[in-house]
Protein backbone atom coordinates (compact mmCIF):
# COMPACT_ATOMS: atom_id res chain seq x y z
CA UNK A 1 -30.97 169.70 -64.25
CA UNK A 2 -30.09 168.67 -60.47
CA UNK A 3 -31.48 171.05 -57.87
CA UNK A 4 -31.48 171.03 -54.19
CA UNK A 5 -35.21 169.65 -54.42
CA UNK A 6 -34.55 166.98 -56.38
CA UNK A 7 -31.52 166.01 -53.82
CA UNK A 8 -34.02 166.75 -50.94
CA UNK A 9 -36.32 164.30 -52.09
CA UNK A 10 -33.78 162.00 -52.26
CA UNK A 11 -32.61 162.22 -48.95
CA UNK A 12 -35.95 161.96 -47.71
CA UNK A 13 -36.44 158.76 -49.70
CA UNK A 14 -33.51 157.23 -48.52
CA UNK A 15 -33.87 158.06 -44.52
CA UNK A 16 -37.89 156.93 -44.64
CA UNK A 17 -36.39 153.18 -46.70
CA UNK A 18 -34.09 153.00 -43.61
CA UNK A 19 -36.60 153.86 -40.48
CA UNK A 20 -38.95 151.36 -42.56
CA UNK A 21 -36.47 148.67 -42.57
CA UNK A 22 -35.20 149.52 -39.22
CA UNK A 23 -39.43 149.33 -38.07
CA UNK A 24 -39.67 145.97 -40.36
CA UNK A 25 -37.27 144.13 -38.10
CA UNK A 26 -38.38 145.38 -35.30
CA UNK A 27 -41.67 144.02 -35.39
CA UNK A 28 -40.42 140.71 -36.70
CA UNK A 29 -38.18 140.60 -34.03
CA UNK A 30 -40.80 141.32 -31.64
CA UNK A 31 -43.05 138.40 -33.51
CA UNK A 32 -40.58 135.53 -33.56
């Protein structure tokens, strides 16, 4: 069964992998 909360987490999953990539390089651009 696929229910909104299921697709909620997802989206949440997916938009906190991105601002954690987008915070990765960040800082290693910051450190080189």
């Amino acid at each position: 069964m696929f229910s909104s909360r299921v697709v909620k987490i997802v989206v949440w999953l997916m938009l906190a992998a991105m601002l954690l990539s987008i915070v990765v390089s960040g800082i290693s651009w910051l450190f080189i």
